[in-house]
N, C-alpha and C. Protein backbone atom coordinates (compact mmCIF):
# COMPACT_ATOMS: atom_id res chain seq x y z
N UNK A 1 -36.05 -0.79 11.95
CA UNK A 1 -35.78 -0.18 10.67
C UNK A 1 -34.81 0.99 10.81
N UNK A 2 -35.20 1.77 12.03
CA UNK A 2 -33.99 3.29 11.84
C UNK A 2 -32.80 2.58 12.56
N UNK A 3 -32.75 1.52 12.81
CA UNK A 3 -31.41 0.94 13.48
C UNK A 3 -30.27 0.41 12.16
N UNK A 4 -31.00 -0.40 11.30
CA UNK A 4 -30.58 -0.68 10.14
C UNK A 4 -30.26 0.48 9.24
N UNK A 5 -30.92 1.54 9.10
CA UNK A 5 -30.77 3.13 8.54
C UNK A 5 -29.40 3.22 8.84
N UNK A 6 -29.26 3.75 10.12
CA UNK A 6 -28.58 4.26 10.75
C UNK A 6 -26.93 3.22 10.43
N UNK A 7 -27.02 2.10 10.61
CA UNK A 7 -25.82 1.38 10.15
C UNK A 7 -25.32 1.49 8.70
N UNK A 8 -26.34 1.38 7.83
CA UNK A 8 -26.27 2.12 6.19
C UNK A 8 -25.59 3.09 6.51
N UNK A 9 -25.85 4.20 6.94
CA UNK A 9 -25.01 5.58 7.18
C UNK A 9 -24.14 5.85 7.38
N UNK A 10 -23.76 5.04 8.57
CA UNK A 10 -22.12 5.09 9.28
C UNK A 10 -21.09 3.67 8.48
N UNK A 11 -21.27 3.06 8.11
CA UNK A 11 -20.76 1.98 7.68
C UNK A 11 -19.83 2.68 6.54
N UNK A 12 -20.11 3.74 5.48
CA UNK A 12 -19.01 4.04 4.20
C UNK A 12 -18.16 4.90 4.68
N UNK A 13 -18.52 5.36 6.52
CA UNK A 13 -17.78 6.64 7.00
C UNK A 13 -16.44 6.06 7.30
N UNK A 14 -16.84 4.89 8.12
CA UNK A 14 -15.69 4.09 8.82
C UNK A 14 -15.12 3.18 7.78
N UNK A 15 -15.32 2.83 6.43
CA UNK A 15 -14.66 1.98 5.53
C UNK A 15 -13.67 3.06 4.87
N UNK A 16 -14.51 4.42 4.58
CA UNK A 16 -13.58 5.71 4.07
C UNK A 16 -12.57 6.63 4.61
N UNK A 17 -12.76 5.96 6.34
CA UNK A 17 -12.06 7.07 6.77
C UNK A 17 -10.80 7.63 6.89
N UNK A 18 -9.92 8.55 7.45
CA UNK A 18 -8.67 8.26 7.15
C UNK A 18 -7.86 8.17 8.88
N UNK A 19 -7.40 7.12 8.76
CA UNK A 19 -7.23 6.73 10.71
C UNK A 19 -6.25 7.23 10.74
N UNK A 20 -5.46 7.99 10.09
CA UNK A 20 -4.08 8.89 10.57
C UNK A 20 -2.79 8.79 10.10
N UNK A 21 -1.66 8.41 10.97
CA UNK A 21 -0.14 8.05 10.51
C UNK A 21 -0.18 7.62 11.90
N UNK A 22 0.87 6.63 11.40
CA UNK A 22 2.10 5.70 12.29
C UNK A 22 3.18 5.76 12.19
N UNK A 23 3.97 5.50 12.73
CA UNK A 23 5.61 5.17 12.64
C UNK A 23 5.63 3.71 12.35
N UNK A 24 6.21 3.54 11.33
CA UNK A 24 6.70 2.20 10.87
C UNK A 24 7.33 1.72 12.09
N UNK A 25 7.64 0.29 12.83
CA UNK A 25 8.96 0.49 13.41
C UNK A 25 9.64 -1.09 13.02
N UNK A 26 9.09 -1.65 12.01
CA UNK A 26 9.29 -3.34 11.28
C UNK A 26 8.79 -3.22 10.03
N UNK A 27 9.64 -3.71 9.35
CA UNK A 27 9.36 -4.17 8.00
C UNK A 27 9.45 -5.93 8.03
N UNK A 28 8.16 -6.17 7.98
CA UNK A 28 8.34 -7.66 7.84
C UNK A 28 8.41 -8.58 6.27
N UNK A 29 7.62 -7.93 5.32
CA UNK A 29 8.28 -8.37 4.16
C UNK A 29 8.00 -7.36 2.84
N UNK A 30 8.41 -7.35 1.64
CA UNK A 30 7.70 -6.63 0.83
C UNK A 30 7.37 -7.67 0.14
N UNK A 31 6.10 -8.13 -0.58
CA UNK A 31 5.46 -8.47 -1.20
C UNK A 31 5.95 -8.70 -3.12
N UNK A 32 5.33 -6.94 -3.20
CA UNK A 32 5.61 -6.79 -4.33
C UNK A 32 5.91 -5.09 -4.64
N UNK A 33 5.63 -4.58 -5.58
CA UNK A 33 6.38 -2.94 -5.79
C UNK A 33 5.14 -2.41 -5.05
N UNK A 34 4.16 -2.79 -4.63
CA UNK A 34 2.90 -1.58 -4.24
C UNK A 34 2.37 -2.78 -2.78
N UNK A 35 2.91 -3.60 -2.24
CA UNK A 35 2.46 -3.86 -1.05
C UNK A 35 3.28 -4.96 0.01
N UNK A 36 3.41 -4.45 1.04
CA UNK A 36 4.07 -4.34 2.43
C UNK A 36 3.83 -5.06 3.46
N UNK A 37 4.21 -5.30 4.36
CA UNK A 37 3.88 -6.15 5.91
C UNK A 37 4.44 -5.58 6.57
N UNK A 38 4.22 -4.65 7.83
CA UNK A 38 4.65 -3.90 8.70
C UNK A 38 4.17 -3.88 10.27
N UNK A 39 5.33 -3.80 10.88
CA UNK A 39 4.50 -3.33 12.52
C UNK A 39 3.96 -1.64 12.66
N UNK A 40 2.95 -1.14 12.95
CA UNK A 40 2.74 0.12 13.03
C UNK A 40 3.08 0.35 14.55
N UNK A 41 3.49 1.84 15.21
CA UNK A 41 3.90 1.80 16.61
C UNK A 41 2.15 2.56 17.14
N UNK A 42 2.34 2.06 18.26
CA UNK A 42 1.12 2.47 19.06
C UNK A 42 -0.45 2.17 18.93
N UNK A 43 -0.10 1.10 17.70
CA UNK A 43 -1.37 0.02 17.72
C UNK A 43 -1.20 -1.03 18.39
N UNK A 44 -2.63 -1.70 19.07
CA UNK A 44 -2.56 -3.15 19.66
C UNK A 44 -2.04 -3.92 19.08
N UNK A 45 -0.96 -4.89 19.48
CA UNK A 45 -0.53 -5.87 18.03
C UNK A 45 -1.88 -6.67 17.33
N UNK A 46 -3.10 -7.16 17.61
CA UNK A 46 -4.09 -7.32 16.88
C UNK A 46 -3.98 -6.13 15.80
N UNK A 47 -4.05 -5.08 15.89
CA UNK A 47 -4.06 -4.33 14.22
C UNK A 47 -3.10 -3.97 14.06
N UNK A 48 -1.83 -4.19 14.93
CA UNK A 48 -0.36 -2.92 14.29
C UNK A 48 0.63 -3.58 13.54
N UNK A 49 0.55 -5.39 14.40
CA UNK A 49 1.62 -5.96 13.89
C UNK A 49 1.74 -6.98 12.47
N UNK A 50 2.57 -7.06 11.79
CA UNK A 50 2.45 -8.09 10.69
C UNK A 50 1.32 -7.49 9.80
N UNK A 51 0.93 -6.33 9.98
CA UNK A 51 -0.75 -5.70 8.65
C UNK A 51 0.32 -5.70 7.25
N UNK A 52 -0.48 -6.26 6.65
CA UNK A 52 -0.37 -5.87 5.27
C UNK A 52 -0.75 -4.60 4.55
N UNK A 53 -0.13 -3.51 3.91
CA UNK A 53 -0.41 -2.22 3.49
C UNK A 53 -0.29 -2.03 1.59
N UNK A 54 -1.65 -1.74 1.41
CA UNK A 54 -1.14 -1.72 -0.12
C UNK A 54 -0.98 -0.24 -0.26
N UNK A 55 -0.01 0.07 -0.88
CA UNK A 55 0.64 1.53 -1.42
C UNK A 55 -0.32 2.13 -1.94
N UNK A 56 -0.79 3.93 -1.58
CA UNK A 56 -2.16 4.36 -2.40
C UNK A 56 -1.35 5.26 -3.62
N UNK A 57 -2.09 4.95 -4.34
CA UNK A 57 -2.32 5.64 -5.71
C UNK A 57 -1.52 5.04 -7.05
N UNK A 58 -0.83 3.57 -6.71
CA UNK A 58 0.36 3.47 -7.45
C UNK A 58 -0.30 1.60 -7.47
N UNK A 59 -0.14 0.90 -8.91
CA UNK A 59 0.16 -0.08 -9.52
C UNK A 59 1.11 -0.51 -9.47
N UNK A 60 1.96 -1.81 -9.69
CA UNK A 60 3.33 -2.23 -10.02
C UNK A 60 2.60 -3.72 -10.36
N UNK A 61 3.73 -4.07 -11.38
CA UNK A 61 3.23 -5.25 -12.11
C UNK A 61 3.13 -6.32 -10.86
N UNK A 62 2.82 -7.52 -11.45
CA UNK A 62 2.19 -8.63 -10.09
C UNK A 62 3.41 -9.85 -10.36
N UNK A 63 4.20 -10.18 -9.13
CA UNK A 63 4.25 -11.34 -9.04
C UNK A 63 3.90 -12.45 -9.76
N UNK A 64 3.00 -12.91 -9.70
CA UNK A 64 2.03 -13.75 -10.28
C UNK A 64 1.52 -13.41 -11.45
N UNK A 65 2.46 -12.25 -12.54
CA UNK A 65 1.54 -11.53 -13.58
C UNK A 65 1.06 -13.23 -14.47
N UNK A 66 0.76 -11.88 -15.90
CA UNK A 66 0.21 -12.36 -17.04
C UNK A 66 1.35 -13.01 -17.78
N UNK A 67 2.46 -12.56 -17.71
CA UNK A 67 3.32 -13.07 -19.05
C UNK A 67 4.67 -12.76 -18.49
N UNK A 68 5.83 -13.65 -18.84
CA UNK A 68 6.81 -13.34 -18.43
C UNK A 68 7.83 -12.21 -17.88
N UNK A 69 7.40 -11.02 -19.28
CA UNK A 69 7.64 -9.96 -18.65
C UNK A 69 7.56 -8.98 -17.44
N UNK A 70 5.88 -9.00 -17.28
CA UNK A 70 5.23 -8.87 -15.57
C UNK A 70 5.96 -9.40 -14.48
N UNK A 71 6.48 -10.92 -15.23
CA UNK A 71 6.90 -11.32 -13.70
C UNK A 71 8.42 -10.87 -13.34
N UNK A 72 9.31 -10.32 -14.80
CA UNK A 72 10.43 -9.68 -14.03
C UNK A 72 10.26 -8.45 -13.83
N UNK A 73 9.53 -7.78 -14.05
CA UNK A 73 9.45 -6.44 -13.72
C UNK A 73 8.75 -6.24 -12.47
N UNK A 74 7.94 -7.74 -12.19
CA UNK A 74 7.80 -7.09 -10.58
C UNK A 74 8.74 -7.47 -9.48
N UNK A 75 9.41 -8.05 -10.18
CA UNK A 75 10.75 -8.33 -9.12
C UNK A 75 11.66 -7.53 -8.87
N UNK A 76 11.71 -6.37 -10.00
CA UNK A 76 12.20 -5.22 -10.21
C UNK A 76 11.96 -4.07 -9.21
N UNK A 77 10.42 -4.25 -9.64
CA UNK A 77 9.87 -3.21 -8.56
C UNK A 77 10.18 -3.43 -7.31
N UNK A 78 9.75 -4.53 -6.84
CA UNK A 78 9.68 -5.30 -5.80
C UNK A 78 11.37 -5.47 -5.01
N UNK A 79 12.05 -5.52 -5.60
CA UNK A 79 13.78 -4.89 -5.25
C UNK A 79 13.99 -4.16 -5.15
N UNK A 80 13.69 -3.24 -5.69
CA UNK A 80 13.99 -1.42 -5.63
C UNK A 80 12.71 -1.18 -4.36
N UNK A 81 11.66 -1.23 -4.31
CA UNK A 81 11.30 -0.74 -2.85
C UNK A 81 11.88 -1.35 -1.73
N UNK A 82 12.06 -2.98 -1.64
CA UNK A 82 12.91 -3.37 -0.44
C UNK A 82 14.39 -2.70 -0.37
N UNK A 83 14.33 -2.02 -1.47
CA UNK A 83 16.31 -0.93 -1.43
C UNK A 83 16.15 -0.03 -0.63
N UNK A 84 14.86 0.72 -0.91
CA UNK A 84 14.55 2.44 -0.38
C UNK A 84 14.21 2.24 1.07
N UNK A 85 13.52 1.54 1.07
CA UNK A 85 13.43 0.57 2.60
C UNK A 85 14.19 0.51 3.59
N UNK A 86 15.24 -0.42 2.94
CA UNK A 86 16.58 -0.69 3.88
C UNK A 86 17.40 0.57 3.90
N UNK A 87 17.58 1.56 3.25
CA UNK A 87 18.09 3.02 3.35
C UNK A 87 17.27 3.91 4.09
N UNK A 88 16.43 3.77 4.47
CA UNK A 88 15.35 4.82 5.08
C UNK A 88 15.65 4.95 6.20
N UNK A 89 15.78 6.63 7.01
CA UNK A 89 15.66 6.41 8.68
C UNK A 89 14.57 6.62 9.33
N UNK A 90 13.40 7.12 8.63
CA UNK A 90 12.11 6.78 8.89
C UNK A 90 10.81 6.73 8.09
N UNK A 91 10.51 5.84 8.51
CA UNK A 91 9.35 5.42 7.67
C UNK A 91 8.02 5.45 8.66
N UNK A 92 7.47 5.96 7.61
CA UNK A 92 6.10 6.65 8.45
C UNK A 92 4.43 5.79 7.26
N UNK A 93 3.62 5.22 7.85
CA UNK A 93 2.54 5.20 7.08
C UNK A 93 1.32 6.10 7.19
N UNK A 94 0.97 7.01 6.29
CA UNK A 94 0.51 8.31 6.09
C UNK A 94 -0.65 7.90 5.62
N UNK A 95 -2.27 8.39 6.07
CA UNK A 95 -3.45 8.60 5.30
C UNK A 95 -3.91 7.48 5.09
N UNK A 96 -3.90 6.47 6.01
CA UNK A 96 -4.12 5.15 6.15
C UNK A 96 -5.80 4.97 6.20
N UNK A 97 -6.55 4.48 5.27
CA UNK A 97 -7.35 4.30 5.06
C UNK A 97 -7.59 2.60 4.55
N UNK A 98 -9.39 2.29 4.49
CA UNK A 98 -9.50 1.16 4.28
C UNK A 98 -10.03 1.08 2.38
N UNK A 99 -9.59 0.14 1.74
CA UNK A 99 -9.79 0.48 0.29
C UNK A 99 -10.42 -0.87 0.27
N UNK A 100 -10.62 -1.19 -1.42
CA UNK A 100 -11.12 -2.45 -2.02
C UNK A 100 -10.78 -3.33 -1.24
N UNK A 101 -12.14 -4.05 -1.00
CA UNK A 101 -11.54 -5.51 -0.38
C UNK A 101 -11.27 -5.65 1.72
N UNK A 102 -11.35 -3.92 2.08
CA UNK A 102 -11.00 -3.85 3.39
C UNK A 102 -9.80 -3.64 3.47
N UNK A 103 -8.72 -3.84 2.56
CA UNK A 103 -7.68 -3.61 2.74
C UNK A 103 -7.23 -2.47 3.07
N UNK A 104 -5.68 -2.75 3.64
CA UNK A 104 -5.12 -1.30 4.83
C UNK A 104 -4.44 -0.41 3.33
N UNK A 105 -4.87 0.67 3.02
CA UNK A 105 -3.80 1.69 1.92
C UNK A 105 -3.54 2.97 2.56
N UNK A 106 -2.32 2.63 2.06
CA UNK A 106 -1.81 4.25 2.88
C UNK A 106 -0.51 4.57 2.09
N UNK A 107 -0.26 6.00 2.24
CA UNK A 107 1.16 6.47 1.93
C UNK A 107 2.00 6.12 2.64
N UNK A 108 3.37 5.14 1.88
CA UNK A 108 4.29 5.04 2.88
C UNK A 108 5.55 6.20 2.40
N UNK A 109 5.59 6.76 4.08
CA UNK A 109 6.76 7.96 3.59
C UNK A 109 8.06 7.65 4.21
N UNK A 110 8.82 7.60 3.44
CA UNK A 110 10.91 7.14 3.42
C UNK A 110 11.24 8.75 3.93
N UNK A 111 11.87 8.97 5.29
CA UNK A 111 12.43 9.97 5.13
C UNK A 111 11.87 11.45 4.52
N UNK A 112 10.74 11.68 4.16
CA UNK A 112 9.94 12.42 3.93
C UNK A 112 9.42 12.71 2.93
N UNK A 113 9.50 11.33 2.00
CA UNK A 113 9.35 11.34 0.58
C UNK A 113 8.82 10.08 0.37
N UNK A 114 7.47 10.52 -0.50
CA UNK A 114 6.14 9.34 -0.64
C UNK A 114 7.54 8.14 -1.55
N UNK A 115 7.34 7.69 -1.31
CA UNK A 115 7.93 6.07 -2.14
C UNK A 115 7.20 6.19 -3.39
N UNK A 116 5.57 6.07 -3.47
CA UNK A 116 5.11 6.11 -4.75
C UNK A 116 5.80 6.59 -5.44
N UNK A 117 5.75 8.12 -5.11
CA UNK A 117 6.55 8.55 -6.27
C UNK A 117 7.83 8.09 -6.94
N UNK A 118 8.58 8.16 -6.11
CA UNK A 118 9.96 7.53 -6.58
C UNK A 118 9.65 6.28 -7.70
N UNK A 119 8.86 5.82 -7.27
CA UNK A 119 8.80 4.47 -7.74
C UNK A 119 7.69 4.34 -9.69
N UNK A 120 6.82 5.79 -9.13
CA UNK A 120 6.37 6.44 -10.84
C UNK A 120 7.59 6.86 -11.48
N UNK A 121 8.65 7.97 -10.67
CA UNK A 121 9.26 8.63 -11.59
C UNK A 121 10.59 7.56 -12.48
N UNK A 122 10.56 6.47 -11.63
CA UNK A 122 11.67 5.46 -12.00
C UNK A 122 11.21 4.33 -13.05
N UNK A 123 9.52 4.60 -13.56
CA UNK A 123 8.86 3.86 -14.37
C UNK A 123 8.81 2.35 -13.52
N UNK A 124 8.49 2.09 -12.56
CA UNK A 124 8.43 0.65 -11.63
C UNK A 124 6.76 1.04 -11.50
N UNK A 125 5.83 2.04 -11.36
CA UNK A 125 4.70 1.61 -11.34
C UNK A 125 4.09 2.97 -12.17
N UNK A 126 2.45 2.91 -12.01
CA UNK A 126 2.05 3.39 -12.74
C UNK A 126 0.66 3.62 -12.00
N UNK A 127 0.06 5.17 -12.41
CA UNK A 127 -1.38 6.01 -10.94
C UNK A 127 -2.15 4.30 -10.91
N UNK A 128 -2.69 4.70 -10.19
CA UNK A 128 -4.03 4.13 -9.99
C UNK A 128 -4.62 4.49 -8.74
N UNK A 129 -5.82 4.65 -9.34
CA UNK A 129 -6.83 5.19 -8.19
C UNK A 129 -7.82 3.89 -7.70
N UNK A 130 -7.66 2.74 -7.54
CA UNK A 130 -8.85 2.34 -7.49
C UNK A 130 -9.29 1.36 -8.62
N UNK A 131 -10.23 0.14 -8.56
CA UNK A 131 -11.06 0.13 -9.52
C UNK A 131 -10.06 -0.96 -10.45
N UNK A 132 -11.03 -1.08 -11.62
CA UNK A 132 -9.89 -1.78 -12.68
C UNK A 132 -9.00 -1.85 -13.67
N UNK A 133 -7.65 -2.52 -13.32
CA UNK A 133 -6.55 -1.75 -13.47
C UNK A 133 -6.87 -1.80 -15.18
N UNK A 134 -6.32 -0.62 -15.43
CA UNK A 134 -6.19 -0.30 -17.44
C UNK A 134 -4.98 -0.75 -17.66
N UNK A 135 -3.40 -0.68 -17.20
CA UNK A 135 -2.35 -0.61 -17.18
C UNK A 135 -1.85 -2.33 -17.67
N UNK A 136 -1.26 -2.45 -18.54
CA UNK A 136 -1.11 -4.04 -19.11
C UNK A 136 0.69 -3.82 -19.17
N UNK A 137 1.10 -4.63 -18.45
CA UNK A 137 2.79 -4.79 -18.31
C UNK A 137 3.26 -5.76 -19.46
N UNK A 138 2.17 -6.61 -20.34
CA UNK A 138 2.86 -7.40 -20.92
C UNK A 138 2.56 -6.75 -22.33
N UNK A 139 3.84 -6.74 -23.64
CA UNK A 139 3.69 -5.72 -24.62
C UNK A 139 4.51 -6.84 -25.36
């Protein structure tokens, strides 16, 4: 019983925690405006290489949206981060934590500047913390 306790306990530490920063040193594809495929440097390639990273705090319409509009605007998005990308001389993934689903989220930083942002202030995405999205791309 205190063995099972004890795993209850530590289990939301290590799903919450924040494992640090990396140096980007591959971009293997972008996805969409809020998620990535990257080599991280100085991880085993079991976790560094080819991970998928979803962008924290930021939405962008889906690929696969709801309605036509969604789907060019995430191509939008989804162009303009593979731009900032290919201009960047370093890219760093910042505050890398595990979110919904297990998935890898982290800040990715261009040169010393979160991408999210760029990518709020240019209207390509929109906050999100988490949870379910409020934000409807099709109008």
């Amino acid at each position: 019983m205190l063995k099972y306790l004890t795993i209850l306990l530590i289990t939301p530490g290590l799903i919450w925690a924040d494992y640090g920063s990396y140096p980007v040193t591959r971009i293997h594809s972008v996805y969409d405006g809020d998620t990535v495929r990257v080599d991280l440097a100085s991880l085993p390639p079991v976790v560094g290489e080819n991970i998928p990273i979803r962008l924290r705090g930021i939405d962008t319409p889906e690929i696969k949206g709801r309605c036509a509009q969604e789907k060019t605007l995430a191509i939008v998005a989804r162009d303009r981060l593979r731009q900032l990308l290919q201009k960047a001389t370093i890219i760093e993934a910042r505050n890398i934590t595990r979110g919904r689903y297990f998935r890898i989220v982290a800040d990715l930083i261009l040169d010393n500047i979160n991408v999210a942002d760029v990518l709020l202030a240019e209207n390509l995405a929109v906050k999100y913390s988490g949870g379910k999205k409020a934000h409807s791309w099709c109008h």
